[in-house]
Protein backbone atom coordinates (compact mmCIF):
# COMPACT_ATOMS: atom_id res chain seq x y z
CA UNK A 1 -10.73 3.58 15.53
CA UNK A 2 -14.41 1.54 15.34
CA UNK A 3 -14.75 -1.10 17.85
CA UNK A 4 -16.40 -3.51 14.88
CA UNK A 5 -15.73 -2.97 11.04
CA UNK A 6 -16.94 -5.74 9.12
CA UNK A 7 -16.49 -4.78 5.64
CA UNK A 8 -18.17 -6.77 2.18
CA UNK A 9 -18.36 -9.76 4.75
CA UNK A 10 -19.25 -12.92 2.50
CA UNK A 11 -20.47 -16.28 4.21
CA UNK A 12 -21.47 -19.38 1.86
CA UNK A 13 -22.86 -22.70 2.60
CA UNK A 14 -23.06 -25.04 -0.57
CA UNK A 15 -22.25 -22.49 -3.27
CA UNK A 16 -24.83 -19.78 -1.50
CA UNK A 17 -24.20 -16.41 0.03
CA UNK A 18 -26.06 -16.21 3.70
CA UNK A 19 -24.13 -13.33 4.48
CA UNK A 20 -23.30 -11.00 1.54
CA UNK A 21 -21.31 -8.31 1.05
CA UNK A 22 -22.38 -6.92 4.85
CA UNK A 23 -20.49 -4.08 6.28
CA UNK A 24 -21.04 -2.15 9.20
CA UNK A 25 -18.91 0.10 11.64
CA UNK A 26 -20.04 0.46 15.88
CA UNK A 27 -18.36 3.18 17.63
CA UNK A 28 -16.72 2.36 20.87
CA UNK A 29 -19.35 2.67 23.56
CA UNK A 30 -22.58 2.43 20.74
CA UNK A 31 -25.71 0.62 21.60
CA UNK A 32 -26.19 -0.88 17.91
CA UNK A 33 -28.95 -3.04 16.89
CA UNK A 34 -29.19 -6.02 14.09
CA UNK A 35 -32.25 -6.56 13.36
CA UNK A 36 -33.32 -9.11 10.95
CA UNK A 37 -35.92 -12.31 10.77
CA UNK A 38 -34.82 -15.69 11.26
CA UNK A 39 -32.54 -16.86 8.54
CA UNK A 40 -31.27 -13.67 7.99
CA UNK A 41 -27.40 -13.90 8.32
CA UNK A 42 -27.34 -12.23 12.17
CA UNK A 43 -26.44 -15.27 13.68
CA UNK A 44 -24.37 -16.45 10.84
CA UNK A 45 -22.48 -12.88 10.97
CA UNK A 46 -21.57 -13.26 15.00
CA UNK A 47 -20.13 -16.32 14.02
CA UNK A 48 -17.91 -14.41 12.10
CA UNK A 49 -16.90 -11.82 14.11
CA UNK A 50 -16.04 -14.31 17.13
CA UNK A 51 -14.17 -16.85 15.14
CA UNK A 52 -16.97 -19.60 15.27
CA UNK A 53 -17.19 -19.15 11.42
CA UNK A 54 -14.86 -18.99 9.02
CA UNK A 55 -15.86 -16.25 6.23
CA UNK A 56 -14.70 -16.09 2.38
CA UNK A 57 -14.54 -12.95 1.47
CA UNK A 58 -13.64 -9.20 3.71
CA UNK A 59 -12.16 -8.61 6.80
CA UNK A 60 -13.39 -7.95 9.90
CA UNK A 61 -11.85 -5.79 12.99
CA UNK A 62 -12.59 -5.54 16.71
CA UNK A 63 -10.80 -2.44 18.18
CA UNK A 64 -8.04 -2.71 15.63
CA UNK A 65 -7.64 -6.50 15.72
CA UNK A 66 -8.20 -8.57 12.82
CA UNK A 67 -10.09 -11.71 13.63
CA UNK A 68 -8.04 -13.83 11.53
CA UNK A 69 -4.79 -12.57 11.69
CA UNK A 70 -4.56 -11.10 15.51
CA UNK A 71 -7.29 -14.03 16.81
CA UNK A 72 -6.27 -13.61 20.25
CA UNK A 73 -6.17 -9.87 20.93
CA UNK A 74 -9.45 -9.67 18.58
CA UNK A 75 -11.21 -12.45 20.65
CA UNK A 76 -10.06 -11.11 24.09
CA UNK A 77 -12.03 -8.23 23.27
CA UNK A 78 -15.02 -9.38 22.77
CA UNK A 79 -17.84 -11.40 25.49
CA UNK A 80 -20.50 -13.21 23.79
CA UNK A 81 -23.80 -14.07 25.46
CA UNK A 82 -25.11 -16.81 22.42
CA UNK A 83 -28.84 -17.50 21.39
CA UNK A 84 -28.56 -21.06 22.54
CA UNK A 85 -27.33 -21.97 25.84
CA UNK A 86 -24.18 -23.64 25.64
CA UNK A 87 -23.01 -24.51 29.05
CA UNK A 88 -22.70 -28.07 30.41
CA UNK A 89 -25.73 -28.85 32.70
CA UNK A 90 -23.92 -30.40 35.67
CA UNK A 91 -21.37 -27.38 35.71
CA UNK A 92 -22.75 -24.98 38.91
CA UNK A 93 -23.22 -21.10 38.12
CA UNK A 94 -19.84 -20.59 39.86
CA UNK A 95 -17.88 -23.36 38.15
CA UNK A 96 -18.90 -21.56 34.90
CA UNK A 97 -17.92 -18.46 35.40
CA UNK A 98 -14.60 -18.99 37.26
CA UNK A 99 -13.44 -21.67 34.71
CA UNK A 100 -13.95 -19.58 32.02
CA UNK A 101 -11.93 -16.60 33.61
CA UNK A 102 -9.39 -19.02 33.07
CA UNK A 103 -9.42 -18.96 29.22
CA UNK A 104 -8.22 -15.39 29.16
CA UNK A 105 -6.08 -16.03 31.59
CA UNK A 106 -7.63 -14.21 34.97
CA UNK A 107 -5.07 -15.46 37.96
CA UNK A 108 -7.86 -17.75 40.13
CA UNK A 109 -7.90 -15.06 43.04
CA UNK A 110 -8.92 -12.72 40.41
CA UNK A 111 -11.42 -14.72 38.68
CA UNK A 112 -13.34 -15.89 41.92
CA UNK A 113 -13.61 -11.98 43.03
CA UNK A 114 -15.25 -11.14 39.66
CA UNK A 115 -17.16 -13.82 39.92
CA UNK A 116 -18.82 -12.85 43.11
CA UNK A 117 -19.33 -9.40 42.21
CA UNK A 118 -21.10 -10.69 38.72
CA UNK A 119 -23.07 -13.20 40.48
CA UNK A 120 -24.11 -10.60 42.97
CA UNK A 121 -24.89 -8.09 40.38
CA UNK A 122 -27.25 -10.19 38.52
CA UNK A 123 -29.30 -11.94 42.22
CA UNK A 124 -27.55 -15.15 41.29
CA UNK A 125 -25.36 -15.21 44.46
CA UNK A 126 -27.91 -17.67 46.69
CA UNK A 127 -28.00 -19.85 43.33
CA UNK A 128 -24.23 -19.82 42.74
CA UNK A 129 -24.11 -23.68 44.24
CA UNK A 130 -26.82 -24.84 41.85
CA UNK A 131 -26.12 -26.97 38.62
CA UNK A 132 -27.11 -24.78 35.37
CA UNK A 133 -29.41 -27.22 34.22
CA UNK A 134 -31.69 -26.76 37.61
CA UNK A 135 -31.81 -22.86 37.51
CA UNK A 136 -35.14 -21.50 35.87
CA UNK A 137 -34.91 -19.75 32.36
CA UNK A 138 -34.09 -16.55 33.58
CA UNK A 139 -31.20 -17.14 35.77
CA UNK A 140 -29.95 -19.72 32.72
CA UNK A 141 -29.89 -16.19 30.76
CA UNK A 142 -28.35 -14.16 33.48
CA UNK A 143 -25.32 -17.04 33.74
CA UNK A 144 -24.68 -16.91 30.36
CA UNK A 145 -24.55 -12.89 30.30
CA UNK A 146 -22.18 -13.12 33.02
CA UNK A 147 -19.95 -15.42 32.12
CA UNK A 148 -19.73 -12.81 28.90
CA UNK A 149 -18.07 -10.58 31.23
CA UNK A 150 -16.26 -12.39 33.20
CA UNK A 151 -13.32 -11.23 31.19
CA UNK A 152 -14.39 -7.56 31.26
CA UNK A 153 -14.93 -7.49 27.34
CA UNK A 154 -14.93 -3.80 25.58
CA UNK A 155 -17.90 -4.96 23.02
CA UNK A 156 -20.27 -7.49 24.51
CA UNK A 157 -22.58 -9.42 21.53
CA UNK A 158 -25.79 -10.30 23.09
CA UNK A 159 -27.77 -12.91 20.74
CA UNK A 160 -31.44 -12.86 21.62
CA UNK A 161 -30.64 -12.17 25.07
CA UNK A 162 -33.73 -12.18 26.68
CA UNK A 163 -35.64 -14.49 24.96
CA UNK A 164 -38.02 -16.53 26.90
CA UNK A 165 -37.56 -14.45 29.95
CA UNK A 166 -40.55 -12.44 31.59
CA UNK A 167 -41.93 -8.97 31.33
CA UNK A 168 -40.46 -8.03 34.86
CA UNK A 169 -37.10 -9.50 34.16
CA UNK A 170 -36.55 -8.39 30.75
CA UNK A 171 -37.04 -4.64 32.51
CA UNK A 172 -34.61 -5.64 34.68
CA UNK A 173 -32.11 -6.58 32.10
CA UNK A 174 -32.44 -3.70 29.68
CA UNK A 175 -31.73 -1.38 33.06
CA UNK A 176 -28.18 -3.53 33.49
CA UNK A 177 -27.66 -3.26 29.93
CA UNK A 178 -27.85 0.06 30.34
CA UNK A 179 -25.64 0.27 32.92
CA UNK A 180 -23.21 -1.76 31.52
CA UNK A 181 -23.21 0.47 28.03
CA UNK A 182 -22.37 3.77 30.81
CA UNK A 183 -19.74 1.74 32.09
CA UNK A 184 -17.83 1.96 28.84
CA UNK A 185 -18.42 -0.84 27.42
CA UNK A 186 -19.69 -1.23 23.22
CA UNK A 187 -22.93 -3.69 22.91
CA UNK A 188 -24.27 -5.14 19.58
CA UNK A 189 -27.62 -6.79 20.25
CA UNK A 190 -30.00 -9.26 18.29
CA UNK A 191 -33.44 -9.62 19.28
CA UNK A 192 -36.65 -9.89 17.81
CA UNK A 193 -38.72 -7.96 20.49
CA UNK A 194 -38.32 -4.46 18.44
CA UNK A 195 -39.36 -2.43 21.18
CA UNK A 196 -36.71 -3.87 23.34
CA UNK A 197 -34.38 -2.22 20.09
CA UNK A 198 -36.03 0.56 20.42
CA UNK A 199 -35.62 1.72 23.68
CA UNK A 200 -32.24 0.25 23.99
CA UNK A 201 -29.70 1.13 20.96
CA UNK A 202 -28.89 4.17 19.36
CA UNK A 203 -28.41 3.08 15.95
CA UNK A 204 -30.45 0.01 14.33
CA UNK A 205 -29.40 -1.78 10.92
CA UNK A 206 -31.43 -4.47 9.53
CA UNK A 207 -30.43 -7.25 7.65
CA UNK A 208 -32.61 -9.88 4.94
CA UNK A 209 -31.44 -12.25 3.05
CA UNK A 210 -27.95 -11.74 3.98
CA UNK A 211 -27.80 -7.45 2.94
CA UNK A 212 -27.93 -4.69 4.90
CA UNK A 213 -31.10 -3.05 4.14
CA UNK A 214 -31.19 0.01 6.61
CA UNK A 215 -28.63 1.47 8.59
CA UNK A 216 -29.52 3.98 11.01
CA UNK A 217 -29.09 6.24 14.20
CA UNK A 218 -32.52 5.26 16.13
CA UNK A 219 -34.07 8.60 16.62
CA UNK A 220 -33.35 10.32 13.32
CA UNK A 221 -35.26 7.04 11.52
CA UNK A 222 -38.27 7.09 14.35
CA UNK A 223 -38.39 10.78 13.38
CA UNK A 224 -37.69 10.79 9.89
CA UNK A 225 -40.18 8.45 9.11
CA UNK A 226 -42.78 9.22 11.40
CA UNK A 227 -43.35 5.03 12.07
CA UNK A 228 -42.53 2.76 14.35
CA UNK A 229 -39.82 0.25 14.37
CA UNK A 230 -42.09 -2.28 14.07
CA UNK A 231 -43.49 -1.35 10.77
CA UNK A 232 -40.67 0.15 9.40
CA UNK A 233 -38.94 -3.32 9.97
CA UNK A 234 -41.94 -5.00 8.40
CA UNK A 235 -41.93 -3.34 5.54
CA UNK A 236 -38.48 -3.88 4.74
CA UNK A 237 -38.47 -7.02 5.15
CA UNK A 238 -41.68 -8.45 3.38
CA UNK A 239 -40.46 -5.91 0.32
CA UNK A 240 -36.68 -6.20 0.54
């Protein structure tokens, strides 16, 4: 068993396919990378996977679940750290994380003690009290990955998850990524720095205009091709 099969996925707006005909599989504990530029069904395709979009045509799985059908037990696996920060303002980094323990259910004993440890884990302990709107960038990004495991998800999707963050702190959150990926757990990650896809995931797919265009294992394409990721990416997508 996968922990993601999207198969001939279909997504239209107004009569037009953004997403069409995408299938992929992840294997349970993969680093897998989708790759695409903006407007290229990645977001679209999340949406999809976590229930935030409704889809026309294929099925989707997470660790056996089917999104429509078994909503709950597909959604339960699955923490989501989105592109756009979605978290009221006046809400503190604790409130977050605690109250949404309690959406899967975490007894409040429970929730609290993983909220510490999560908080700890990513130096927002001393800024637990703060309201999200007054933290700086970075810790707004580490919030938001935490409360994606607050629930201790088997596939975490990371959307652009260090945009806007700096050099030193985007080193620091590839090396929990990292961690988090030995831990067990299965990560599919968006993001347009390429080298952050290339030292990060083991298998890369690429999607334009709503198709797969490449679908990879990381090393064998580096190799294979004898490019970078950068212009193999490039050339894909100003040709495909």
């Amino acid at each position: 068993m996968s922990a993601l099969s999207v198969k001939n996925l279909h997504k239209r707006y107004n009569g037009s396919d953004v997403v069409d005909g995408v299938s992929f599989e992840i294997e349970k504990g993969e680093f897998f990378g989708f790759l695409g530029p903006n407007g290229a069904g990645k977001t679209t395709t999340i949406g999809c996977i976590t229930g935030l979009n409704a889809f026309q045509e294929g099925s989707i799985t997470v660790f056996g679940y089917d999104v429509v059908g078994d909503y709950r037990q597909a959604r339960a696996q699955v923490g989501l750290s989105p592109q756009e920060f979605n978290i009221d303002i006046f809400r503190s980094a604790w409130e977050v994380l605690v109250y949404n323990a309690g959406y899967f259910g975490i007894p409040s004993k429970e929730a609290k003690k993983r909220a510490q440890e999560l908080l700890v884990r990513f130096g927002l302990w001393e800024h637990r009290s703060k309201a999200f709107g007054q933290l700086s960038g970075g810790m707004k990004r580490r919030v938001v990955l935490a409360r994606a495991l607050i629930h201790k998800p088997k596939l975490l999707i990371l959307d652009e998850p260090t945009a806007g963050v700096d050099v030193e702190l985007r080193l620091s959150l590839w090396q929990e990524l990292k961690s988090i990926q030995k831990e067990g757990t299965t990560i599919l990650l968006t993001t347009h720095y390429l080298e952050e896809a290339e030292r990060l995931c083991e298998r890369i797919a690429i999607i334009h205009k709503g198709k797969i265009l490449l679908n990879e294992k990381t090393q064998k394409l580096l190799k294979e091709s004898g490019k970078k990721l950068e212009d193999i990416f490039l050339n894909l997508t100003t040709t495909g």
